[in-house]
C-alpha atoms as a PDB file:
ATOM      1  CA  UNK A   1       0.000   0.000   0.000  1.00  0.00           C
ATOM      2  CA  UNK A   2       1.084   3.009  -0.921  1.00  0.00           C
ATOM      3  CA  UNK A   3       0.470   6.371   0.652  1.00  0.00           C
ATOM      4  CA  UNK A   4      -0.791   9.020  -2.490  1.00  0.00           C
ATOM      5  CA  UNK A   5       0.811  12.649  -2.406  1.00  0.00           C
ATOM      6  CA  UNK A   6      -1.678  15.701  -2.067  1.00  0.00           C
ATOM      7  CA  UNK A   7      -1.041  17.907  -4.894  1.00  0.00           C
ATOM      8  CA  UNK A   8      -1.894  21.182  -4.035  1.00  0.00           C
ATOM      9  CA  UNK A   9      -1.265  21.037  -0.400  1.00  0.00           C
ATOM     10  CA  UNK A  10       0.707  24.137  -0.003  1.00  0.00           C
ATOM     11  CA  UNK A  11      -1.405  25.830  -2.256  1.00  0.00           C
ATOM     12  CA  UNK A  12      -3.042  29.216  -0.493  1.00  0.00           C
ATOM     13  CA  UNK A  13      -6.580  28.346  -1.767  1.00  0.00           C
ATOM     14  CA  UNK A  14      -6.249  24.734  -1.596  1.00  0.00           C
ATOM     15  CA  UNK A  15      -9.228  24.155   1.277  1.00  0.00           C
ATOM     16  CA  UNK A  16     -11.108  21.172   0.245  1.00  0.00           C
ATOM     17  CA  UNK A  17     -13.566  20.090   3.050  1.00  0.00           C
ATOM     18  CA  UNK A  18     -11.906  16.131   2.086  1.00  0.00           C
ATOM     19  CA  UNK A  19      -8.386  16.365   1.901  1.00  0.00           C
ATOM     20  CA  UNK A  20      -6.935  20.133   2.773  1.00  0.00           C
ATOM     21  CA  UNK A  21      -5.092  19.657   5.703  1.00  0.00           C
ATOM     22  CA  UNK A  22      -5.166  23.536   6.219  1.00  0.00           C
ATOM     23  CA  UNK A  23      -9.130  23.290   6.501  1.00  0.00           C
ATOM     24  CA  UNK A  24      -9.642  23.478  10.488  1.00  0.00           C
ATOM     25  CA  UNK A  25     -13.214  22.266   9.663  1.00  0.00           C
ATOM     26  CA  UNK A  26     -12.468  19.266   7.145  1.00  0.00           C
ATOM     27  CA  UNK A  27     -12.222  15.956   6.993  1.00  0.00           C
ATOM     28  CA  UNK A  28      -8.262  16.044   6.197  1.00  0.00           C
ATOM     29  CA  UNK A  29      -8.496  12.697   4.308  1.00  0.00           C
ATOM     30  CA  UNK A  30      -5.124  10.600   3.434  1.00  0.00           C
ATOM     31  CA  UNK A  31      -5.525   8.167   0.811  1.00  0.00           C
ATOM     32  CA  UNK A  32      -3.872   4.978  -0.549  1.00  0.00           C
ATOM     33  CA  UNK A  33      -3.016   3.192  -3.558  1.00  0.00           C
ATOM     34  CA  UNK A  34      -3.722  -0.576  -2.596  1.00  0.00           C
ATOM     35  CA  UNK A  35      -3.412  -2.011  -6.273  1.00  0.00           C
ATOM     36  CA  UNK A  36      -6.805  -2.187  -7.386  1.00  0.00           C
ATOM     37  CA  UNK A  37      -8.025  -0.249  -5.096  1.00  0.00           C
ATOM     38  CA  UNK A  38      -8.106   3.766  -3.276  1.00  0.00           C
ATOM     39  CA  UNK A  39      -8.144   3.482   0.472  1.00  0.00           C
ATOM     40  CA  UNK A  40      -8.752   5.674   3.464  1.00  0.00           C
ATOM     41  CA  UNK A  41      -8.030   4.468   6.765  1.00  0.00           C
ATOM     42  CA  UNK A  42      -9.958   7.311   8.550  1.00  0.00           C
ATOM     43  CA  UNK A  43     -10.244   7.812  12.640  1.00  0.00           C
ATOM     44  CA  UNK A  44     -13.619  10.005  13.022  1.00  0.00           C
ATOM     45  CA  UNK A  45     -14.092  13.058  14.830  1.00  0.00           C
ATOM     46  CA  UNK A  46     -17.513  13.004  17.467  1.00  0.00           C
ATOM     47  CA  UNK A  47     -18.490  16.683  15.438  1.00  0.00           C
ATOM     48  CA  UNK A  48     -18.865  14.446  12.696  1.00  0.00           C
ATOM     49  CA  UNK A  49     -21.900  12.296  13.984  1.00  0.00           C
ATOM     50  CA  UNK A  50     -26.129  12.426  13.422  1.00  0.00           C
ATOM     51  CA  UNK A  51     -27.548  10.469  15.914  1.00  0.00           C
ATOM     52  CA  UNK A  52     -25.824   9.719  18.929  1.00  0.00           C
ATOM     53  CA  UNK A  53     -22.214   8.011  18.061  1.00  0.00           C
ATOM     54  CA  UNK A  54     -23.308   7.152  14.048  1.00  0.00           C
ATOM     55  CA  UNK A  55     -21.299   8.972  11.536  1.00  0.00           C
ATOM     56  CA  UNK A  56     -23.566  10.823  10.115  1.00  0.00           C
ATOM     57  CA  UNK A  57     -25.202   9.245   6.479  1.00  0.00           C
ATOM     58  CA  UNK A  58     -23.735  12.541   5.007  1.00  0.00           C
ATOM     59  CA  UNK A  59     -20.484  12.616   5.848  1.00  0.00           C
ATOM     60  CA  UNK A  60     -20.233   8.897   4.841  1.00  0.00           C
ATOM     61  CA  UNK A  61     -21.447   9.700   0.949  1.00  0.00           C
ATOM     62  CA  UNK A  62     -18.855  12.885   1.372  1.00  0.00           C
ATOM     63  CA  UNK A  63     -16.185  10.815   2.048  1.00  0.00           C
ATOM     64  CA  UNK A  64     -17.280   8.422  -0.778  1.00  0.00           C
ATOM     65  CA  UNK A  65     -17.749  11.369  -3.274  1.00  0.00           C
ATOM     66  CA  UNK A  66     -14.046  12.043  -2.134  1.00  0.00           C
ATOM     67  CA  UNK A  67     -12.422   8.866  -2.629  1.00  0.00           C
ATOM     68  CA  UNK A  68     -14.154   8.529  -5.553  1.00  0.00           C
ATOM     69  CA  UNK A  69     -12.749  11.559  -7.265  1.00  0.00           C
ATOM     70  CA  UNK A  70      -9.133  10.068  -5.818  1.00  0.00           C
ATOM     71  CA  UNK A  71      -9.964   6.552  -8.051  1.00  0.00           C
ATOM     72  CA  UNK A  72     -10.547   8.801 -11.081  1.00  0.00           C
ATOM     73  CA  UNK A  73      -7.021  10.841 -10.413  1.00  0.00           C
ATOM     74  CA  UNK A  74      -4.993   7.845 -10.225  1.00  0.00           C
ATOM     75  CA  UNK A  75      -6.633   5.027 -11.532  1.00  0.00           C
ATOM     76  CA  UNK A  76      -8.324   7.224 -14.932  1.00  0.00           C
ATOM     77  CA  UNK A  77      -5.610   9.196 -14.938  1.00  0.00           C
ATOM     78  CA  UNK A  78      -7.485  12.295 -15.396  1.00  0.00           C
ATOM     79  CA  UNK A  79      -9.949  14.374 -13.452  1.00  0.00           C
ATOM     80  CA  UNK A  80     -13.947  14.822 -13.604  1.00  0.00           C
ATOM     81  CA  UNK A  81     -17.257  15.734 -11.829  1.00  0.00           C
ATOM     82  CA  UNK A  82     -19.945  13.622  -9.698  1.00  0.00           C
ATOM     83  CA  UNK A  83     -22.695  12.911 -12.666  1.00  0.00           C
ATOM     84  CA  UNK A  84     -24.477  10.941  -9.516  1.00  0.00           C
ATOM     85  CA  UNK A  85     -24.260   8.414  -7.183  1.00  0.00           C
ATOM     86  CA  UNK A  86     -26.603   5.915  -5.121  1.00  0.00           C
ATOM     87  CA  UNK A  87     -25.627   5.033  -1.363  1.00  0.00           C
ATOM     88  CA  UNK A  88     -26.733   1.710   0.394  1.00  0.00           C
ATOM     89  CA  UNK A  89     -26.478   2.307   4.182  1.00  0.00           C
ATOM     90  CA  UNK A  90     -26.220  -1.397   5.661  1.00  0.00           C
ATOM     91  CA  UNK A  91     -25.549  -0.752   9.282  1.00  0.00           C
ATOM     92  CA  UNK A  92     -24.209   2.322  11.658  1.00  0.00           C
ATOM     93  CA  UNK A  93     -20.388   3.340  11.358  1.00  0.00           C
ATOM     94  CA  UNK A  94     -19.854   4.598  14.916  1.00  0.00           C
ATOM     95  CA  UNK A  95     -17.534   7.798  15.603  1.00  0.00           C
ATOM     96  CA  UNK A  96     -16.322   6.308  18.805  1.00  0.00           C
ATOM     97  CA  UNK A  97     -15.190   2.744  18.330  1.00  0.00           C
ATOM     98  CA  UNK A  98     -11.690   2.866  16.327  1.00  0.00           C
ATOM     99  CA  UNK A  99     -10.330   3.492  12.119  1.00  0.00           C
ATOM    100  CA  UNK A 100     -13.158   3.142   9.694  1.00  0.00           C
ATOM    101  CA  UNK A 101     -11.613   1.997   6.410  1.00  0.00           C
ATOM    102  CA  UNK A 102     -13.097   2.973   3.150  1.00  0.00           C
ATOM    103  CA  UNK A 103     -12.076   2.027  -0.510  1.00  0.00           C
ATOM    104  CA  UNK A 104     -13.003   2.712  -4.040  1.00  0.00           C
ATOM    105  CA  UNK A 105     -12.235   1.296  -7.274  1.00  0.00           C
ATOM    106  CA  UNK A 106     -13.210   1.754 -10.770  1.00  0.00           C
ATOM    107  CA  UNK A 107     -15.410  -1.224 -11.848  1.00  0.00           C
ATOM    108  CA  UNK A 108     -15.451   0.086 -15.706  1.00  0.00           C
ATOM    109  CA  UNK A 109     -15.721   3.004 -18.162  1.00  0.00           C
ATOM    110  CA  UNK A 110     -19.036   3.568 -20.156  1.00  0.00           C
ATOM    111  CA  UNK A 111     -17.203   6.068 -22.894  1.00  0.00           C
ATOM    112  CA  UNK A 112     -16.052   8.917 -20.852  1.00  0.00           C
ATOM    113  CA  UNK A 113     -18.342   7.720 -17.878  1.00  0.00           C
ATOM    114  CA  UNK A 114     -15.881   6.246 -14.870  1.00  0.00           C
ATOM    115  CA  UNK A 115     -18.258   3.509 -12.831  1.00  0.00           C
ATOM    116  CA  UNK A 116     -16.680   3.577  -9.411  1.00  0.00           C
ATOM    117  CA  UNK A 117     -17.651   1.003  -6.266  1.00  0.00           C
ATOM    118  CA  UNK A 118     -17.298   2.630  -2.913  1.00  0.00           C
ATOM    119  CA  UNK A 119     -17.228   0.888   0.581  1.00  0.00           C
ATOM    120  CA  UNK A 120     -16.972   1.485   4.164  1.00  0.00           C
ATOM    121  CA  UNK A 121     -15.949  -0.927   6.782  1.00  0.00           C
ATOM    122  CA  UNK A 122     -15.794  -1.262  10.428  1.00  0.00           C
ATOM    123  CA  UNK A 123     -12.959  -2.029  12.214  1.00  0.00           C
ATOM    124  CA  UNK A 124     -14.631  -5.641  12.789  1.00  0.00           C
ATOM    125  CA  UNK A 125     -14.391  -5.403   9.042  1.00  0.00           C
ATOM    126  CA  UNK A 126     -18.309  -5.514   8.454  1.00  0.00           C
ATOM    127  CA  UNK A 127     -19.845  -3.504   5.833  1.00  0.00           C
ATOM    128  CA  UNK A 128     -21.502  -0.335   6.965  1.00  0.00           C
ATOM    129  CA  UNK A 129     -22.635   1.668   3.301  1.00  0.00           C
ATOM    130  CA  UNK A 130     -21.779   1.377   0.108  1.00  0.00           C
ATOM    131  CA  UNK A 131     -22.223   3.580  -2.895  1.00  0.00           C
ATOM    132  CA  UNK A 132     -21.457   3.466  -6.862  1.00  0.00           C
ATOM    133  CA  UNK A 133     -20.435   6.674  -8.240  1.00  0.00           C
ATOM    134  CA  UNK A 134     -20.608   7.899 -12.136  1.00  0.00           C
ATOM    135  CA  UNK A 135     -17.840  10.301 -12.605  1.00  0.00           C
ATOM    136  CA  UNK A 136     -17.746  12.333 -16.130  1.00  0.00           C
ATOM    137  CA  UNK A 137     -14.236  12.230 -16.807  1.00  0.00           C
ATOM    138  CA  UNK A 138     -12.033  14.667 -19.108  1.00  0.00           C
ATOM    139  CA  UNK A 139      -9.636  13.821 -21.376  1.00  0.00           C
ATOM    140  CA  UNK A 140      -6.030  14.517 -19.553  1.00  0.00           C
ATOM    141  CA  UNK A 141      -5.607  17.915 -21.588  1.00  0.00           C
ATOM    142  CA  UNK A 142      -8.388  19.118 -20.825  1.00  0.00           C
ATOM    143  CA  UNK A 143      -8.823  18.298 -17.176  1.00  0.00           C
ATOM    144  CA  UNK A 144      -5.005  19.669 -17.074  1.00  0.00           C
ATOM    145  CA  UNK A 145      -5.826  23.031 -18.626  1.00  0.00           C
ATOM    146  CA  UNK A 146      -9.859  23.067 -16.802  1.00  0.00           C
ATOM    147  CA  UNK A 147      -9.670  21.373 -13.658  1.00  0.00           C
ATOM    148  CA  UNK A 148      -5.759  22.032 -12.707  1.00  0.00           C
ATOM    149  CA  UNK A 149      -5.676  17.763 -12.765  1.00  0.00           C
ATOM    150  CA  UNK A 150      -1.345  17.668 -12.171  1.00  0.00           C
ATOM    151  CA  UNK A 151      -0.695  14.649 -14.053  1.00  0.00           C
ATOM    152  CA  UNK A 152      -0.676  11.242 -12.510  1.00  0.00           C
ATOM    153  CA  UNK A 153       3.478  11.370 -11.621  1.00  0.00           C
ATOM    154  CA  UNK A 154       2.530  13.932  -8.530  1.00  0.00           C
ATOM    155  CA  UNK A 155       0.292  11.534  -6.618  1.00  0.00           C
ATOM    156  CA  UNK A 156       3.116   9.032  -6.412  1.00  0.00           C
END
């Protein structure tokens, strides 16, 4: 497993609610290439919860959305926007009992349509919510010159 590079940290205006690490309020995400698969092994904060200890439904398809667009950096090689997205939720993901551990990875492209599974996990390892996420991807030119995508060499 390999632990991706944030591109635009250092950046002055880089203050994504996911990732920025300068965002006092965010989720400050790390992810991980794991082959196949994006990973975030994530320990959540209790200002992150909807009913009492449950991460709240939310902030679970917000990280999903996140590590989604992180499977379509590194694994499309490009960038691109949410089209949509449906969310299963299975069972709670508490805030107070240890790592949650989601993952993503691109089951296929449809044209320029990236298909991309998302799960989370307990720290039993039991499946709390999952999601599959259509991203519209660009074509590495554009998303370079439109969506200030770096190139695949500075997540590694």
């Amino acid at each position: 497993m390999h632990k991706l590079k944030k591109p635009f940290e250092g950046h002055p205006d880089y203050q994504c609610f996911g990732c920025s690490p300068s965002n006092p309020i965010g989720l400050n995400l790390d992810f991980y290439d794991d082959g196949d698969f994006v990973k975030i092994d994530w320990e959540p904060r209790a200002e992150f919860q909807g009913f009492i200890y449950v991460l709240h439904g939310g902030i679970q398809a917000t990280i999903m959305d996140e590590i989604a667009a992180w499977c379509v950096n590194v694994k499309v090689k490009t960038a691109g926007v949410t089209k949509n997205f449906s969310m299963q939720y299975h069972k709670p993901a508490y805030v107070n009992r240890g790592n949650l551990l989601f993952q993503a990875k691109l089951l296929r492209m449809e044209k320029n349509i990236a298909i991309i599974k998302t799960e989370l996990f307990n720290k039993e390892g039991e499946l709390c919510s999952e999601g599959e996420f259509h991203y519209f991807t660009y074509p590495e030119a554009i998303a370079k010159r439109k969506l200030m995508y770096p190139g695949i060499e500075a997540f590694y």
